[in-house]
C-alpha atoms as a PDB file:
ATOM      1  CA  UNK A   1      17.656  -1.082 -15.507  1.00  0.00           C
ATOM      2  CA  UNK A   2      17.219  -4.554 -13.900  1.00  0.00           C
ATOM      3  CA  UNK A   3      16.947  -5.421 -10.551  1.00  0.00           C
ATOM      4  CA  UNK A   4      18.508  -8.941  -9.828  1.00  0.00           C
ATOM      5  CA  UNK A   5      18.742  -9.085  -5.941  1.00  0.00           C
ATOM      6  CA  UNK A   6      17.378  -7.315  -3.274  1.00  0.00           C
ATOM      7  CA  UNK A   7      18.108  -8.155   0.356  1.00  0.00           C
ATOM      8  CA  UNK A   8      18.278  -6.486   3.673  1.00  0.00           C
ATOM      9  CA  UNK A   9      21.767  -4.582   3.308  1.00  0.00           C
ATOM     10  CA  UNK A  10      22.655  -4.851  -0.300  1.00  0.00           C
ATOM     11  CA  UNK A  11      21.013  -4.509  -3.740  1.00  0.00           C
ATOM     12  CA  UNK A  12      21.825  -5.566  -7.313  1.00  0.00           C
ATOM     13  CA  UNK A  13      20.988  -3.400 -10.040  1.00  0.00           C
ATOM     14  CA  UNK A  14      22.456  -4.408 -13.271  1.00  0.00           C
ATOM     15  CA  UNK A  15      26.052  -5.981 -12.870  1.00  0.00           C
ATOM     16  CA  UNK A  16      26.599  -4.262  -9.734  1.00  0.00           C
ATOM     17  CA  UNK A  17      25.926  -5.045  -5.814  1.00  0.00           C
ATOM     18  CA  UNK A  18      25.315  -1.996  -3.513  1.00  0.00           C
ATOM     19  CA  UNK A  19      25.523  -2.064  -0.006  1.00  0.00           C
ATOM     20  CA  UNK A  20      24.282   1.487   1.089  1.00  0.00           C
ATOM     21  CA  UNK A  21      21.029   3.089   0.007  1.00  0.00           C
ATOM     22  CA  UNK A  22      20.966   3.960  -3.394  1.00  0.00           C
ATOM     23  CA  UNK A  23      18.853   7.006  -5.607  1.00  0.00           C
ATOM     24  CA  UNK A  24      17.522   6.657  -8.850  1.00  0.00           C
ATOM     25  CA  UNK A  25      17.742   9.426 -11.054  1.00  0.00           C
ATOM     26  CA  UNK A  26      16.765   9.226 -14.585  1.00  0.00           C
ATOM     27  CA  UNK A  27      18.830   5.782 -14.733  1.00  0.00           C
ATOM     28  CA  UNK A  28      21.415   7.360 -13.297  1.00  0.00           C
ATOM     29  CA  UNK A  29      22.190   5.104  -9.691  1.00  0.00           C
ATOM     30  CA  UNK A  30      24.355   7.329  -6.762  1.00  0.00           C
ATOM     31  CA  UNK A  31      24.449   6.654  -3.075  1.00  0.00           C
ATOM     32  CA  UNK A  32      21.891   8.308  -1.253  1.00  0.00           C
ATOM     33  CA  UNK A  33      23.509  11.375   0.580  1.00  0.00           C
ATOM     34  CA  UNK A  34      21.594  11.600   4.167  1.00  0.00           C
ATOM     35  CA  UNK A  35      23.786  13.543   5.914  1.00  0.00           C
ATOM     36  CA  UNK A  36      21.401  16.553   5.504  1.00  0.00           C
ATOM     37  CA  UNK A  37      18.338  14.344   7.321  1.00  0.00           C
ATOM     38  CA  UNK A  38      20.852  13.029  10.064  1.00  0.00           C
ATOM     39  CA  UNK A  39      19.678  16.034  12.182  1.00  0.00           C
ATOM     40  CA  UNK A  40      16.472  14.824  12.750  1.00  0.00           C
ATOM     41  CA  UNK A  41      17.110  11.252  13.743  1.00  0.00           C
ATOM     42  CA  UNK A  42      16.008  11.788  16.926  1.00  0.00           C
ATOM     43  CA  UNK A  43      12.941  13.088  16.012  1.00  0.00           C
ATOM     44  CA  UNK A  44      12.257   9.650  14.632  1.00  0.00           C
ATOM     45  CA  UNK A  45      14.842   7.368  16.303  1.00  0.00           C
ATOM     46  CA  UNK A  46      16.477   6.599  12.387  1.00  0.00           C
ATOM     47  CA  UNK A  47      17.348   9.029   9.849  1.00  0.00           C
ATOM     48  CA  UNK A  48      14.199  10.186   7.817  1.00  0.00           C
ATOM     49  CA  UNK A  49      13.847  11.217   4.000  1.00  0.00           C
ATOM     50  CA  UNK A  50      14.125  14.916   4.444  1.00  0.00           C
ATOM     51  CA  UNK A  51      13.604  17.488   2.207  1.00  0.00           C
ATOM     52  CA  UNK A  52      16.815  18.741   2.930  1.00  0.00           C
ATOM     53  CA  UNK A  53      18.333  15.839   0.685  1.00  0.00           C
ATOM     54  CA  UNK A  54      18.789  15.950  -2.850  1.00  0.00           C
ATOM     55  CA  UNK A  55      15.499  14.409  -4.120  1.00  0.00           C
ATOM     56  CA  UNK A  56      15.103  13.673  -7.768  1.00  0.00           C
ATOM     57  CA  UNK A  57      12.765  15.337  -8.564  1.00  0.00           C
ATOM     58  CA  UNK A  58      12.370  15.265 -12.533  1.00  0.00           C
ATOM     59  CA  UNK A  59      10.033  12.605 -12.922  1.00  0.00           C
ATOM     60  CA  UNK A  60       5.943  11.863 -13.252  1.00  0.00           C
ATOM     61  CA  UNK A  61       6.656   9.558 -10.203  1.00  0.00           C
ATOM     62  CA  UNK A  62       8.756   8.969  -7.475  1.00  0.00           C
ATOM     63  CA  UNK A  63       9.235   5.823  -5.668  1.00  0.00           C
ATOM     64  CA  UNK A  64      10.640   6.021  -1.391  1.00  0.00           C
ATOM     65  CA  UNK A  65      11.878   1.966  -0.982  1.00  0.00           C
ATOM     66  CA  UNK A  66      11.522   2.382   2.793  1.00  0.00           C
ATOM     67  CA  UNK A  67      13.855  -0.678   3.597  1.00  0.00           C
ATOM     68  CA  UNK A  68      12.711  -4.492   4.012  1.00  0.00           C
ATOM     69  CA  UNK A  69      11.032  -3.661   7.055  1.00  0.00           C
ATOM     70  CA  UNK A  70       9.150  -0.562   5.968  1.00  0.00           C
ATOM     71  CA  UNK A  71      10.654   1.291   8.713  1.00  0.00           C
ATOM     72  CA  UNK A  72      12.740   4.306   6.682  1.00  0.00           C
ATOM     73  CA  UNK A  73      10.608   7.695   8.114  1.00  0.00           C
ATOM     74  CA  UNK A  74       9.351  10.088   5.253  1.00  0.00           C
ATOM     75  CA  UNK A  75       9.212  13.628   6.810  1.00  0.00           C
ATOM     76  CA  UNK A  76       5.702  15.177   5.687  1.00  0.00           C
ATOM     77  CA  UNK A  77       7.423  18.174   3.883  1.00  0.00           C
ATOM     78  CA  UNK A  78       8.401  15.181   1.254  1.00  0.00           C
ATOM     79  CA  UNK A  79       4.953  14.581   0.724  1.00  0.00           C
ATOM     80  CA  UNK A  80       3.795  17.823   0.335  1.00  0.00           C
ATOM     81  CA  UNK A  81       6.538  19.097  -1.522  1.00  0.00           C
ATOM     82  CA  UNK A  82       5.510  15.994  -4.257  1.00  0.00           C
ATOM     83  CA  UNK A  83       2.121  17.278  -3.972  1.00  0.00           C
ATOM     84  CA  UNK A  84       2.828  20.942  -4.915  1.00  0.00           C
ATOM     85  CA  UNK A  85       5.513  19.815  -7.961  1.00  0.00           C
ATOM     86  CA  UNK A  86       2.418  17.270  -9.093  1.00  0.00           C
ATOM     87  CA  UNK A  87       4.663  14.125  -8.820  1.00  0.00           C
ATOM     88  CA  UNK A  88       3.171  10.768  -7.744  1.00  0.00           C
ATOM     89  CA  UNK A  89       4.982   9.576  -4.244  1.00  0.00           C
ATOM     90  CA  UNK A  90       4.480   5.960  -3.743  1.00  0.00           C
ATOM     91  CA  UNK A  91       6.227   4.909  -0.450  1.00  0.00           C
ATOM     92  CA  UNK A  92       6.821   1.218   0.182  1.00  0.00           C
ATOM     93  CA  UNK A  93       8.747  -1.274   1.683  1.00  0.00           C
ATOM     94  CA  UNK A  94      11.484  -1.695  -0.901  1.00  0.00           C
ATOM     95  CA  UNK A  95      11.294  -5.004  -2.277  1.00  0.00           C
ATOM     96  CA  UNK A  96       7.531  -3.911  -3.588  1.00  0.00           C
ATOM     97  CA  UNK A  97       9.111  -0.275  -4.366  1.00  0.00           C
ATOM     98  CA  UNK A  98      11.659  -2.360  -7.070  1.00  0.00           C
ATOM     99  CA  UNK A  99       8.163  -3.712  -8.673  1.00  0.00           C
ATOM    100  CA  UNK A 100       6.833  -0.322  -9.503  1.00  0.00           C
ATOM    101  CA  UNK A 101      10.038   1.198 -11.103  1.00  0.00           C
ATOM    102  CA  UNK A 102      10.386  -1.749 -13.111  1.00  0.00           C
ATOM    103  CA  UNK A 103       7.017  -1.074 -14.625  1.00  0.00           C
ATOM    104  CA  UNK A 104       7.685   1.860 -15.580  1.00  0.00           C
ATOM    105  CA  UNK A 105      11.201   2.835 -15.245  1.00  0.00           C
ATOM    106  CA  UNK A 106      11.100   5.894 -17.656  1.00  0.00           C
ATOM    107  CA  UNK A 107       9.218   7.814 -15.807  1.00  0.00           C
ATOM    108  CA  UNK A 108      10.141   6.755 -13.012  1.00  0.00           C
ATOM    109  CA  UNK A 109      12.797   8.224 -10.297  1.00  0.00           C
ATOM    110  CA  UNK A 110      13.429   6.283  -6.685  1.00  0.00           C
ATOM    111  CA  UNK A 111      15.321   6.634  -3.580  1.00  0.00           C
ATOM    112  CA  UNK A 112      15.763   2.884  -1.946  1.00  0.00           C
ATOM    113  CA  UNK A 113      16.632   2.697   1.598  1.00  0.00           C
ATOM    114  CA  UNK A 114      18.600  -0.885   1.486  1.00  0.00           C
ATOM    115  CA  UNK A 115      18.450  -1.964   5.234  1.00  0.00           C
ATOM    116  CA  UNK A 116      15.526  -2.135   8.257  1.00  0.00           C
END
């Protein structure tokens, strides 16, 4: 998987651009479906990670890309529901969340929020 361009409101991965937050599943890319988070945006004034989305969970470690401005809300049942499965959750702004899965992107599942 390569990375070639990351900026606010699009990534590249590979030959093609996305515009809309993308997850990373086994090297499998798909849009992020958020529509299950959307009721608790005004909890947080944006849509948060939820654990009512479909996380990927099947990995050592998962990667949250938080946007370019570090702003995308993770919802603490994310964190502890990492905890409890015993995968690593490294949350950061998303063009230092592309460095990590490139390191290791075998072990490696992410969910990149692509604007803020």
């Amino acid at each position: 998987m390569q990375f070639e361009n990351f900026a606010f409101g699009s990534i590249r991965i590979g030959r093609v651009t996305y515009d809309h937050d993308v997850t990373i599943d086994r090297g499998s890319i798909r849009k992020r479906k958020k529509k299950p988070s959307k009721k608790f945006r005004d909890d947080f004034g944006h849509t948060p990670l939820s654990i009512e989305e479909s996380i990927p969970w099947k990995c050592r470690r998962l990667v949250i890309g938080t946007g370019a401005y570090g702003r995308l809300p993770v919802m603490e049942e994310v964190k502890r529901e990492a905890q409890r499965r015993g995968v690593e959750l490294i949350i950061q702004p998303t063009a230092q969340a592309i460095k990590v899965v490139e390191k290791d992107p075998a072990q490696t599942n992410a969910i990149l929020h692509i604007t803020c």
